[in-house]
N, C-alpha and C. Protein backbone atom coordinates (compact mmCIF):
# COMPACT_ATOMS: atom_id res chain seq x y z
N UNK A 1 -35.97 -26.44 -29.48
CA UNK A 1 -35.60 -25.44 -28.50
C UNK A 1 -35.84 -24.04 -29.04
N UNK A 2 -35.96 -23.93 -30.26
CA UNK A 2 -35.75 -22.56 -31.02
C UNK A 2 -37.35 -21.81 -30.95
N UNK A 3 -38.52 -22.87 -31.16
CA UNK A 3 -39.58 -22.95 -30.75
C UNK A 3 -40.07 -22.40 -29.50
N UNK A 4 -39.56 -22.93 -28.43
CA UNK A 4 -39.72 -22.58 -27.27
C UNK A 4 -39.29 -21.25 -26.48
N UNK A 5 -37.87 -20.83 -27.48
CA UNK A 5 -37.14 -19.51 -27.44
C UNK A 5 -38.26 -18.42 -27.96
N UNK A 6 -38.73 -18.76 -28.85
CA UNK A 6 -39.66 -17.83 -29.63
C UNK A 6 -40.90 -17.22 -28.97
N UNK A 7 -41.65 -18.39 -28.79
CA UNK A 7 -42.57 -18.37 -27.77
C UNK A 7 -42.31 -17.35 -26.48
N UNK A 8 -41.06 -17.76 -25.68
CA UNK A 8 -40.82 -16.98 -24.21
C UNK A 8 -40.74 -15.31 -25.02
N UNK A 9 -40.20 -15.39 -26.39
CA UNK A 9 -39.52 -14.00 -26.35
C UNK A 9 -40.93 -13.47 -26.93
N UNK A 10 -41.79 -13.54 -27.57
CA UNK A 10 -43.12 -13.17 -27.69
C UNK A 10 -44.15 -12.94 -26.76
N UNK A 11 -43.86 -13.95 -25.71
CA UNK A 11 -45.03 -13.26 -23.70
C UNK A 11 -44.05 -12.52 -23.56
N UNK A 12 -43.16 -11.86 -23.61
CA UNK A 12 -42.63 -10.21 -23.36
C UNK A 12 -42.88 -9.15 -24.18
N UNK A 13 -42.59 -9.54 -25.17
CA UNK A 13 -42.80 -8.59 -26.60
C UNK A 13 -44.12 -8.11 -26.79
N UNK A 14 -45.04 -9.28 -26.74
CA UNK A 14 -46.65 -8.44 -26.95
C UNK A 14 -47.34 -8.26 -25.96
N UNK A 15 -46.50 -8.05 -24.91
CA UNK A 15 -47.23 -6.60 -23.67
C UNK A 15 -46.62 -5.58 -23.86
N UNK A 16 -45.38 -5.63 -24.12
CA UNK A 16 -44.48 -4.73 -23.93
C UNK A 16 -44.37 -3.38 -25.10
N UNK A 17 -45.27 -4.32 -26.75
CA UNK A 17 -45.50 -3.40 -27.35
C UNK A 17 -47.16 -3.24 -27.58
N UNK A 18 -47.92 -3.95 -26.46
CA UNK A 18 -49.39 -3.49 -26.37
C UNK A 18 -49.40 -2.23 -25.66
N UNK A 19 -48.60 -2.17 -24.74
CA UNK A 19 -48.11 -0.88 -24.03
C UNK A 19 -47.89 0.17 -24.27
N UNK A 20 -46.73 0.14 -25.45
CA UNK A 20 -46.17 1.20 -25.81
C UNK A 20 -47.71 1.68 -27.14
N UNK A 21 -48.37 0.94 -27.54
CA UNK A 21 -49.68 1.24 -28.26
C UNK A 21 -50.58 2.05 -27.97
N UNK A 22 -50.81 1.68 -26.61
CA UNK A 22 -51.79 2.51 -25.85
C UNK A 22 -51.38 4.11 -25.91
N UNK A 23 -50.46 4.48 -25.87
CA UNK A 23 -50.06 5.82 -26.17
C UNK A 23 -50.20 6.66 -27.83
N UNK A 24 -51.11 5.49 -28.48
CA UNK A 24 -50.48 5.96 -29.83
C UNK A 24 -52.48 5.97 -30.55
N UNK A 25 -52.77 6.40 -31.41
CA UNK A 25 -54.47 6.23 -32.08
C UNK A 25 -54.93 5.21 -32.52
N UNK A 26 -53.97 4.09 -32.56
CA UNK A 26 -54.19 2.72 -34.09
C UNK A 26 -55.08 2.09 -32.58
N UNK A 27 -56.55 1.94 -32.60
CA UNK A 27 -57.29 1.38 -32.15
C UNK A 27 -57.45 0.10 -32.50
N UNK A 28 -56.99 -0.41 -33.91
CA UNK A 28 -56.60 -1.87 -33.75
C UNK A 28 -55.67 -2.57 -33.97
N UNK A 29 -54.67 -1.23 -33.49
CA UNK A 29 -53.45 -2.27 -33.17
C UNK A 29 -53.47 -2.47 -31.70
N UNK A 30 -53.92 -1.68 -30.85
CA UNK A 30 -53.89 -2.09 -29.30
C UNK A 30 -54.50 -3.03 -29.16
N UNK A 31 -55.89 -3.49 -29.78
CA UNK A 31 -56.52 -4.38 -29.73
C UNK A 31 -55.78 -6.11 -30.04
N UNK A 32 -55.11 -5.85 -31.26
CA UNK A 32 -54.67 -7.01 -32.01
C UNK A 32 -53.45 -7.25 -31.16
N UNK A 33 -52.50 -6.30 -30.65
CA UNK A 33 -51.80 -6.67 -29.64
C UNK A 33 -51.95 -6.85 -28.17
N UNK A 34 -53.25 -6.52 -27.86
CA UNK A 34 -53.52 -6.80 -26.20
C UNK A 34 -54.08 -8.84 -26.62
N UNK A 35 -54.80 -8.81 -27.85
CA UNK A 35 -55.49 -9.91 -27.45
C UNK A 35 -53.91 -10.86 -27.98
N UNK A 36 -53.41 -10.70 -28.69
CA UNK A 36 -51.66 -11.20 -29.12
C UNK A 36 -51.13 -11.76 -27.28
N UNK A 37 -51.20 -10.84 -26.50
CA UNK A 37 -50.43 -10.93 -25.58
C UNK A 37 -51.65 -11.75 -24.33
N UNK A 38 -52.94 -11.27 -24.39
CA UNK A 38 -53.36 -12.69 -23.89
C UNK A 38 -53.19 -13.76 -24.37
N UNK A 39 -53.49 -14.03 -25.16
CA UNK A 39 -53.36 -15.24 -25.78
C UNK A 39 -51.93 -15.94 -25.69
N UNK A 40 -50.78 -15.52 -25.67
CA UNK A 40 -49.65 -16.12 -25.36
C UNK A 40 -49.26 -16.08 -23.72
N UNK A 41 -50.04 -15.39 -22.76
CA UNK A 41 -49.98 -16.05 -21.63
C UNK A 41 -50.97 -17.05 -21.01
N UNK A 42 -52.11 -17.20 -22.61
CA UNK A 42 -52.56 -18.66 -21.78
C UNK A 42 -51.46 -19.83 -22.77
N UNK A 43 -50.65 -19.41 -24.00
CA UNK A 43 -49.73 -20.28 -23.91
C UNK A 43 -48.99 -20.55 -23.49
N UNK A 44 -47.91 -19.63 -22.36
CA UNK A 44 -47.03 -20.10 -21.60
C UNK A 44 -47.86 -20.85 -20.50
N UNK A 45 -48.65 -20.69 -20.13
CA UNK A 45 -49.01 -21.56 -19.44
C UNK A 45 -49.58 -23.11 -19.43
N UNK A 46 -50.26 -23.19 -20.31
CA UNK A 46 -50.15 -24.50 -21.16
C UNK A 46 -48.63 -25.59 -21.39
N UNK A 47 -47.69 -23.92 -21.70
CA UNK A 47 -46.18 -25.04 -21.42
C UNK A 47 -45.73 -25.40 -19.82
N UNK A 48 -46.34 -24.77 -19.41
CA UNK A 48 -45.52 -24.97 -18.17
C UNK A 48 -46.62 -25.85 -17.15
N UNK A 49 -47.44 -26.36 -17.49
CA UNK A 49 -48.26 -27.34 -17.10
C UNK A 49 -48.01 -28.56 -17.95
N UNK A 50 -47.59 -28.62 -19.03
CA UNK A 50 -46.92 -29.70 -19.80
C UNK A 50 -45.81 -30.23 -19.38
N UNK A 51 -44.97 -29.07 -19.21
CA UNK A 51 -43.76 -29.83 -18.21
C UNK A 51 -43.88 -30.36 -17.21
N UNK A 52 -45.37 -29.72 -16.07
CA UNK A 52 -45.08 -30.55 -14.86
C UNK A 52 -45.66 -31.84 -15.44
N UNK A 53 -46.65 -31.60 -16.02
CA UNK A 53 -46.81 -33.24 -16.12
C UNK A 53 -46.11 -34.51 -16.67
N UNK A 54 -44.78 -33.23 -17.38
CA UNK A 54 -43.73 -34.38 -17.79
C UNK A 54 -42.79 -34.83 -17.01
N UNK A 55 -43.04 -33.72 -16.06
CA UNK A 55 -42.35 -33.86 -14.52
C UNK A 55 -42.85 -35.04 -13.73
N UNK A 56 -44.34 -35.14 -13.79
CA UNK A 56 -44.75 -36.09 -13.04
C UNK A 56 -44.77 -37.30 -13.82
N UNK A 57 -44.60 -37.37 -15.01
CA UNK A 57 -44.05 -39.02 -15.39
C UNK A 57 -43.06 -39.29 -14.92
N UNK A 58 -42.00 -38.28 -15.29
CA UNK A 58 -40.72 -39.17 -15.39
C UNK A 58 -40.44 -39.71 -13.56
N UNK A 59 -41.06 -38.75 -12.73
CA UNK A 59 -41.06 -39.00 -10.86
C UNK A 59 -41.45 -40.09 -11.04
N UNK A 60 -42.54 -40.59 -11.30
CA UNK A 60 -43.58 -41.82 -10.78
C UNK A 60 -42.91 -43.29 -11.64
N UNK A 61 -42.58 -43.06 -12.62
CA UNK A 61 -41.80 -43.57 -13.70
C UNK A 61 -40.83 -44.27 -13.28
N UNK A 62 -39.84 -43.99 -12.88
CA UNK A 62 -38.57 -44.12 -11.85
C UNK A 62 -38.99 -45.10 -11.04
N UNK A 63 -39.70 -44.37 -10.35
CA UNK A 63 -39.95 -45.30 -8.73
C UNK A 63 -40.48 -46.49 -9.42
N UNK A 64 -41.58 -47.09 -10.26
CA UNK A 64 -42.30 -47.74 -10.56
C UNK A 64 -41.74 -48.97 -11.16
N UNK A 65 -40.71 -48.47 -12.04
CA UNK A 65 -39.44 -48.85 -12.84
C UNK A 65 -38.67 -49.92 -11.58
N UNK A 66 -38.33 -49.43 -10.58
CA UNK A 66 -37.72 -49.93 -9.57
C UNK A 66 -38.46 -50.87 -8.36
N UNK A 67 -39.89 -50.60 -8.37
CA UNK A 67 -40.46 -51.29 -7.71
C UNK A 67 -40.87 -52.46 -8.44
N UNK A 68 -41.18 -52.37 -9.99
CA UNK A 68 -41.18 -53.99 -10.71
C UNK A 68 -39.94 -54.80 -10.54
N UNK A 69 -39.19 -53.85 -10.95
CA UNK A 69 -37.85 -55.52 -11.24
C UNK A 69 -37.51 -55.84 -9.85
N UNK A 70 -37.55 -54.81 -8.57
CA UNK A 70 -37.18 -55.40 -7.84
C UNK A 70 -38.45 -56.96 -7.29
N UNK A 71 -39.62 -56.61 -7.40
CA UNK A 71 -40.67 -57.62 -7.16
C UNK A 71 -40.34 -58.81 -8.13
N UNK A 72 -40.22 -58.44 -9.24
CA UNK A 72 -39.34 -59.91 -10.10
C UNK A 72 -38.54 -60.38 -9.87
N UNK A 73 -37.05 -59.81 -9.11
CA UNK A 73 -36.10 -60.61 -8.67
C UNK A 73 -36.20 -61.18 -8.02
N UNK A 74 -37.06 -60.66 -6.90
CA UNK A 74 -37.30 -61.16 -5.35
C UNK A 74 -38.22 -62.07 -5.39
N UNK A 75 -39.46 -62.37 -6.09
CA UNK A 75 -40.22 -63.75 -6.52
C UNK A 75 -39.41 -64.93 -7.33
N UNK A 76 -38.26 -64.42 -8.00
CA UNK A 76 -37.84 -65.73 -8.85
C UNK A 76 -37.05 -66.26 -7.59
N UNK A 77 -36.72 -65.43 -6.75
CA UNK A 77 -36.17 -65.57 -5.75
C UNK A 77 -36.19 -66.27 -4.26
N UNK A 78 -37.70 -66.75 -4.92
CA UNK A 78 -38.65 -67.48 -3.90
C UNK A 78 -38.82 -66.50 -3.15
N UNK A 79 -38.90 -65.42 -2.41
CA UNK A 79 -39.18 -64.47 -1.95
C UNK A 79 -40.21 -64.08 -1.51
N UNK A 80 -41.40 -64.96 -2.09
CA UNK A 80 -42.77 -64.73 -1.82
C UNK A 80 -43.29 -63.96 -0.92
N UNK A 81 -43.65 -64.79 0.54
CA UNK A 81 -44.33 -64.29 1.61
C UNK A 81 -43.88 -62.39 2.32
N UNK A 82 -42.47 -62.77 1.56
CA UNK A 82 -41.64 -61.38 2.11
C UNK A 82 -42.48 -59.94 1.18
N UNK A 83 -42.18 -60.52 0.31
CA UNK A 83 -42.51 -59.88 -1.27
C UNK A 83 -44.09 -58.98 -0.85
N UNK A 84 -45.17 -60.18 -0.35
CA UNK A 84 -46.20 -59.82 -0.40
C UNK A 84 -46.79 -58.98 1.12
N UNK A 85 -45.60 -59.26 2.39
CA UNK A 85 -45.78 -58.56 3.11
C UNK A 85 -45.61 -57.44 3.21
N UNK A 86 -44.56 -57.01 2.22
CA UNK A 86 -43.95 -55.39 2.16
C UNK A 86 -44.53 -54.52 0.95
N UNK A 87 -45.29 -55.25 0.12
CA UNK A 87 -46.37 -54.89 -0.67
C UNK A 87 -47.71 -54.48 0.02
N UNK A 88 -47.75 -55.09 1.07
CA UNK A 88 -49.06 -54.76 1.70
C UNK A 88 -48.89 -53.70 2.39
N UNK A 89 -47.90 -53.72 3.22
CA UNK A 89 -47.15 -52.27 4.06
C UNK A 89 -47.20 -50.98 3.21
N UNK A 90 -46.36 -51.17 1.93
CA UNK A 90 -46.59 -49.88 1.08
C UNK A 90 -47.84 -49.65 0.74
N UNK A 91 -48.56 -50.58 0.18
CA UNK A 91 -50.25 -50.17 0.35
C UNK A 91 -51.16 -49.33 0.83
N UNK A 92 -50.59 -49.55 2.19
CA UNK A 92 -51.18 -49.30 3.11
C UNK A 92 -50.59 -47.47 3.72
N UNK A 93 -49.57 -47.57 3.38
CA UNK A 93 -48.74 -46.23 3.75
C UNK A 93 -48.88 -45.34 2.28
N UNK A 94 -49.15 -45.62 1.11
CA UNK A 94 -49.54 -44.98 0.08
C UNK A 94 -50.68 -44.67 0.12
N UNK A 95 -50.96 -43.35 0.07
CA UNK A 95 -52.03 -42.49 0.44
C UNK A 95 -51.91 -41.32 -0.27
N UNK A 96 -52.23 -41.18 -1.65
CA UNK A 96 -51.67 -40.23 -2.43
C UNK A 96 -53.29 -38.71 -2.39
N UNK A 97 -53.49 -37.76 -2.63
CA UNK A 97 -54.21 -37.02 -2.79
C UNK A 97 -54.52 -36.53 -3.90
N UNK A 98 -54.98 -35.61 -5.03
CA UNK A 98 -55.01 -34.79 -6.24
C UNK A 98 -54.05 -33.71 -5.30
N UNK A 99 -53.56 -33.37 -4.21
CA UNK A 99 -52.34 -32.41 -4.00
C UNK A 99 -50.69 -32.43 -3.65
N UNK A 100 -51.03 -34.03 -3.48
CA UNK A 100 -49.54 -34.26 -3.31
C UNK A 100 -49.35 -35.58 -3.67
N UNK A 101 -48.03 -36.08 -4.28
CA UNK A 101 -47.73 -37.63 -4.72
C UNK A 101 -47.43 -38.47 -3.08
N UNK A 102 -47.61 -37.90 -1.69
CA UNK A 102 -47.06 -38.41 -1.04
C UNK A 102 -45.40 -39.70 -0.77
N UNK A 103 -44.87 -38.54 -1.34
CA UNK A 103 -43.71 -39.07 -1.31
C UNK A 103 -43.31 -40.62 -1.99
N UNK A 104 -44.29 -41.00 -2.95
CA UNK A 104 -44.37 -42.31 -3.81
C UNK A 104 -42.76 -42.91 -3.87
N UNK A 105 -41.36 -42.16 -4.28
CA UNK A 105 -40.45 -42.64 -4.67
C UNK A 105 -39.77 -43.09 -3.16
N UNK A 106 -39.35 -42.30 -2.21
CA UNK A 106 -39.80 -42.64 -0.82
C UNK A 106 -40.24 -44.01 -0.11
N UNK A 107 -41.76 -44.05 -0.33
CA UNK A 107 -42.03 -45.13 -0.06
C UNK A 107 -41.62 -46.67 -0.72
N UNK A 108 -41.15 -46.70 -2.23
CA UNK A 108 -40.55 -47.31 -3.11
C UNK A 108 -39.25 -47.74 -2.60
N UNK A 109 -38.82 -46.98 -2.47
CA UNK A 109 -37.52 -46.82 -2.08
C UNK A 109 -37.21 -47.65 -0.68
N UNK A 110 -37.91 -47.29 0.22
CA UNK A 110 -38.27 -48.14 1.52
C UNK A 110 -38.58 -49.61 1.15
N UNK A 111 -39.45 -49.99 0.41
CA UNK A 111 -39.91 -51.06 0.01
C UNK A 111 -38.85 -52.06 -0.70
N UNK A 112 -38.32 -51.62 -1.84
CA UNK A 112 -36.69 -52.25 -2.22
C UNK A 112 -36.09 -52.45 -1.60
N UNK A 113 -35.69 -51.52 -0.73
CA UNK A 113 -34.77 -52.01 -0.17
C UNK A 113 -35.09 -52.95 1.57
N UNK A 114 -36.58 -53.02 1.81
CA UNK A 114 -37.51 -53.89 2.35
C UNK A 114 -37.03 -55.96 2.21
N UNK A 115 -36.78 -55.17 0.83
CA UNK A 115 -37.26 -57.12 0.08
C UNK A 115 -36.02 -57.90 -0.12
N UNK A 116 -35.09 -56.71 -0.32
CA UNK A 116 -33.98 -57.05 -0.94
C UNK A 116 -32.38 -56.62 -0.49
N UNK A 117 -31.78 -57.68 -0.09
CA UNK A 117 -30.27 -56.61 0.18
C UNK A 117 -28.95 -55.98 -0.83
N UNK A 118 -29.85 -56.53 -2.11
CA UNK A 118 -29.35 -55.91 -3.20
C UNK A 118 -30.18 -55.43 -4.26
N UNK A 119 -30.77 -53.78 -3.96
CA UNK A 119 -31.82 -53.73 -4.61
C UNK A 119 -31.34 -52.87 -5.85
N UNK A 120 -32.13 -53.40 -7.11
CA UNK A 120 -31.49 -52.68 -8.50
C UNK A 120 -32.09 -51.21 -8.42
N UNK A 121 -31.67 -50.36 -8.68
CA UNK A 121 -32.53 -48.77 -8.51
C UNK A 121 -32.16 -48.16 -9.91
N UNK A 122 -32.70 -47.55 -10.40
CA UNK A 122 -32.67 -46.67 -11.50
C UNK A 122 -32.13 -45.27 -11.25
N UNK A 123 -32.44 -44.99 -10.17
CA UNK A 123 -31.82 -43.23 -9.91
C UNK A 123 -30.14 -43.21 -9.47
N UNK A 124 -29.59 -44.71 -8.96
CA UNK A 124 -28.24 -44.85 -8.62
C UNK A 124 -27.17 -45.21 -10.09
N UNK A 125 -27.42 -44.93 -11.19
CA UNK A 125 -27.07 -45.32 -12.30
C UNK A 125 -26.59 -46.77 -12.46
N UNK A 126 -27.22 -47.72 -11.62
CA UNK A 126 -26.68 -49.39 -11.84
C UNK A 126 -26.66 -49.46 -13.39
N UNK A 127 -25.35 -50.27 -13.08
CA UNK A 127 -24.98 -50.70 -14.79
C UNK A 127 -25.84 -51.60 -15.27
N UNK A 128 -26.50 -52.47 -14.19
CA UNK A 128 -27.43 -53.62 -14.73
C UNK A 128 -28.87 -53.63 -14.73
N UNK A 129 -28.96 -51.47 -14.95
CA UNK A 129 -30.41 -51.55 -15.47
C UNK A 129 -29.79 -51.07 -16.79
N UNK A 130 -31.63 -51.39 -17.19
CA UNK A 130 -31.93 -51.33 -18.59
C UNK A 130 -32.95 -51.03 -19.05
N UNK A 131 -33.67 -50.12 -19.91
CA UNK A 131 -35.06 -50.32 -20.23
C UNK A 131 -35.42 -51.48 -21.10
N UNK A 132 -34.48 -52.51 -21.01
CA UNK A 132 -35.13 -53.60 -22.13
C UNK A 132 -34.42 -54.65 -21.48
N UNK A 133 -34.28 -54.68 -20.16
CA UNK A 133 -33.90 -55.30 -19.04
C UNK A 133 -34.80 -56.60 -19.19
N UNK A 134 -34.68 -57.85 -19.57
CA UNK A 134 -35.67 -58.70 -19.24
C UNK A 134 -35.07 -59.91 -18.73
N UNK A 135 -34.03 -60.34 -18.82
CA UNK A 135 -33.45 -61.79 -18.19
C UNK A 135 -32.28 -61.12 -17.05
N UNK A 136 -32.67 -60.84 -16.41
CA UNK A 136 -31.75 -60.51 -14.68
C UNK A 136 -31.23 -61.46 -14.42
N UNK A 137 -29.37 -61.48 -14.56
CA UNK A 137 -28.83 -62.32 -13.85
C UNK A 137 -28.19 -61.78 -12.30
N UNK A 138 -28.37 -62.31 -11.70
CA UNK A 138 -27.55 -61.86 -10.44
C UNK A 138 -26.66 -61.67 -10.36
N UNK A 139 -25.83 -60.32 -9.30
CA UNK A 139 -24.04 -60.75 -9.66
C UNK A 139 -23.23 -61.80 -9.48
N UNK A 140 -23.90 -62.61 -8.28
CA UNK A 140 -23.31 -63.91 -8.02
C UNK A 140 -23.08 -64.97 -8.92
N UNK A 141 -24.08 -64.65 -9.75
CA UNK A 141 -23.70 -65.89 -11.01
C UNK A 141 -23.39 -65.55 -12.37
N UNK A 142 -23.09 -64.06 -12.60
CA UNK A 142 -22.61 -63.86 -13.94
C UNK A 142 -21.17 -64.19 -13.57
N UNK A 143 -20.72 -64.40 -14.70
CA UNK A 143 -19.26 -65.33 -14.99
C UNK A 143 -18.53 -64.04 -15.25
N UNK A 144 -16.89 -64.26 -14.54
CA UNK A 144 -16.57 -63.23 -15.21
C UNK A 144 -15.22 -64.06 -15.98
N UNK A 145 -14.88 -63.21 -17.19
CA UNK A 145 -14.14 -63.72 -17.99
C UNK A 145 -13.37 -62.61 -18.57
N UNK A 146 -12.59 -62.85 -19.88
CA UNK A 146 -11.36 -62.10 -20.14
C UNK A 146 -12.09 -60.76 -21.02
N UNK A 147 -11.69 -59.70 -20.72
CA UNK A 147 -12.51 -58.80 -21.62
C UNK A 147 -12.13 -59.05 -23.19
């Protein structure tokens, strides 16, 4: 974080004293600080295109997360024909562009809860996800016993 503090406080600092330069003779210090202060606004920008794209994992991530296990429950589930009809529907209604995700989590979201009347979701904090989630028992058949 201290990194990132530094950085923001430096795209202010080296305009702000490329500026105050220009008033002064050191011909290469205006220089060394104008190109200082380009150069750190093509790095803020670099960060802030890093984030969206960390933005756009963790979006697509989620939904994706939720559209597998629910397709695994719902096939062990014999579920089949259902499974593969509402797979085809989202298919078909997923229509993404290079300008918009068209609403991917949305359509996910529709789809779970499509297949299933108990669908596991990741964004509702269910206790019975997991990222290392691999043997799904249902609630109906976990046992309950004495804590």
């Amino acid at each position: 974080m201290l990194v990132l503090e530094l950085i923001l406080l430096l795209a202010v600092a080296f305009p702000i004293a490329w500026l105050i330069a220009e008033f002064y003779d050191n011909r290469a210090a205006r220089i060394t600080l104008g190109v200082c202060a380009i150069a750190m606004s093509f790095g803020v920008a670099w960060i802030v295109g890093s984030l969206d794209r960390l933005q756009s994992n963790i979006y697509f991530s989620e939904a994706t997360k939720d559209l597998i296990q629910n397709t695994i429950i719902e096939l062990e589930n014999d579920k089949v024909d259902d499974v593969l009809t509402e797979l085809r529907v989202l298919r078909d209604d997923f229509r993404p562009t290079y300008e918009t995700r068209d609403d991917y989590d949305v359509l996910v979201d529709r789809y779970i809860h499509s297949i299933s009347d108990a669908p596991v979701e990741h964004s509702d904090g269910d206790p019975r996800w997991s990222h290392e989630m691999v043997d799904y028992t249902s609630p109906e058949t976990e046992e309950v016993g004495e804590p």
